[in-house]
Protein backbone atom coordinates (compact mmCIF):
# COMPACT_ATOMS: atom_id res chain seq x y z
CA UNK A 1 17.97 10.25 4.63
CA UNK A 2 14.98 9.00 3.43
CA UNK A 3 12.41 11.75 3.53
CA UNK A 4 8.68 11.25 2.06
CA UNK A 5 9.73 7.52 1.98
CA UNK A 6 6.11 6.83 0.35
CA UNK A 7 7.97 8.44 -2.75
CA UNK A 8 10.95 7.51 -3.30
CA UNK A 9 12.69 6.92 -6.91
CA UNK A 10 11.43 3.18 -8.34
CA UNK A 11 15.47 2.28 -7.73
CA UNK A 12 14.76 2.56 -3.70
CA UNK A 13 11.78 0.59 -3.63
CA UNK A 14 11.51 -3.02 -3.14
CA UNK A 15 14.11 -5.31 -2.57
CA UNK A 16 16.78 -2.69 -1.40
CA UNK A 17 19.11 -3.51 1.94
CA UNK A 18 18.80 -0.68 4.45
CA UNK A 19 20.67 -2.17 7.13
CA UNK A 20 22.88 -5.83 7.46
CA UNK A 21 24.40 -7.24 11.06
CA UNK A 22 26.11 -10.45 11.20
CA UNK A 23 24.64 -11.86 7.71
CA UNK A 24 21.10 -10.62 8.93
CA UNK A 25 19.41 -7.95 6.47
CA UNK A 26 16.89 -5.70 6.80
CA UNK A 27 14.94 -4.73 3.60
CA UNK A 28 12.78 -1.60 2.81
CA UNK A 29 9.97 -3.62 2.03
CA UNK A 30 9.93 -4.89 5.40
CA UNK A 31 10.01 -1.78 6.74
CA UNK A 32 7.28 -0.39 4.62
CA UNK A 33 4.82 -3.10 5.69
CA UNK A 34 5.16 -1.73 9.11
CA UNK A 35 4.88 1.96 8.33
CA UNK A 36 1.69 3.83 9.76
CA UNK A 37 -0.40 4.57 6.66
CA UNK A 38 -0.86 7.79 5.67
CA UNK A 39 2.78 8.30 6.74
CA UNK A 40 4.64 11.23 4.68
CA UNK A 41 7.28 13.25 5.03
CA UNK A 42 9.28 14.36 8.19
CA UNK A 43 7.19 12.20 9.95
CA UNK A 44 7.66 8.94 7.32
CA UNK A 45 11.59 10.06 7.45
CA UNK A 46 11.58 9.39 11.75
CA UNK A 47 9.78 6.45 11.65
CA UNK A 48 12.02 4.78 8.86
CA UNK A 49 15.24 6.24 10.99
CA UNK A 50 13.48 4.59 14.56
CA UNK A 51 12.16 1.43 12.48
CA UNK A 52 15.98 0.95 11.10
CA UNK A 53 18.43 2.07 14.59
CA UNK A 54 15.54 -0.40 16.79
CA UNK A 55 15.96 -2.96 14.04
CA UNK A 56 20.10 -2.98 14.57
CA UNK A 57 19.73 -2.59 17.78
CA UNK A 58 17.82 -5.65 18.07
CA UNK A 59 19.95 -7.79 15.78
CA UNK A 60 23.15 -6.67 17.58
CA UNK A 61 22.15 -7.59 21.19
CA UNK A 62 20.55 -11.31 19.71
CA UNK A 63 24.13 -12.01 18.53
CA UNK A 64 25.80 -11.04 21.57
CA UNK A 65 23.18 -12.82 23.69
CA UNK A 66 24.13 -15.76 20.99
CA UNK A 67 27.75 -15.30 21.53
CA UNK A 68 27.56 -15.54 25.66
CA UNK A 69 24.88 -18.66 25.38
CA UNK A 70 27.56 -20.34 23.34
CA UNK A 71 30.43 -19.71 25.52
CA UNK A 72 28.90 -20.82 28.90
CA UNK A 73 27.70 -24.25 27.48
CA UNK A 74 31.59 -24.43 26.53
């Protein structure tokens, strides 16, 4: 998907969505910042892939934690 993420085409760098839950998005800039550096290749392509599935992960369990909060104060 994205292999040797430390090149990629000027069109995938930036401000590009990678990921979006419930109005939430997560940016590859943001993602970059947190890359190892020196990363490259296979090993740049299983970090991004762990980075992004962690990141929805996350994002998806917040909103149902959100959603259960909300309906026992009802």
């Amino acid at each position: 998907m994205l292999a040797a993420c430390r090149e990629l085409p000027s069109y995938f760098q930036g401000n590009e969505p990678l990921a979006r839950v419930n109005g939430h998005t997560l940016y590859l800039h943001e993602v970059e910042r947190s890359a190892p550096e020196g990363i490259s290749g296979d090993d740049s392509a299983a970090f991004y892939r762990l980075f992004i599935d962690r990141w929805v992960n996350r994002r998806l369990k917040l909103t149902e934690a959100e959603r259960l909060f909300s309906a026992s104060e009802s």
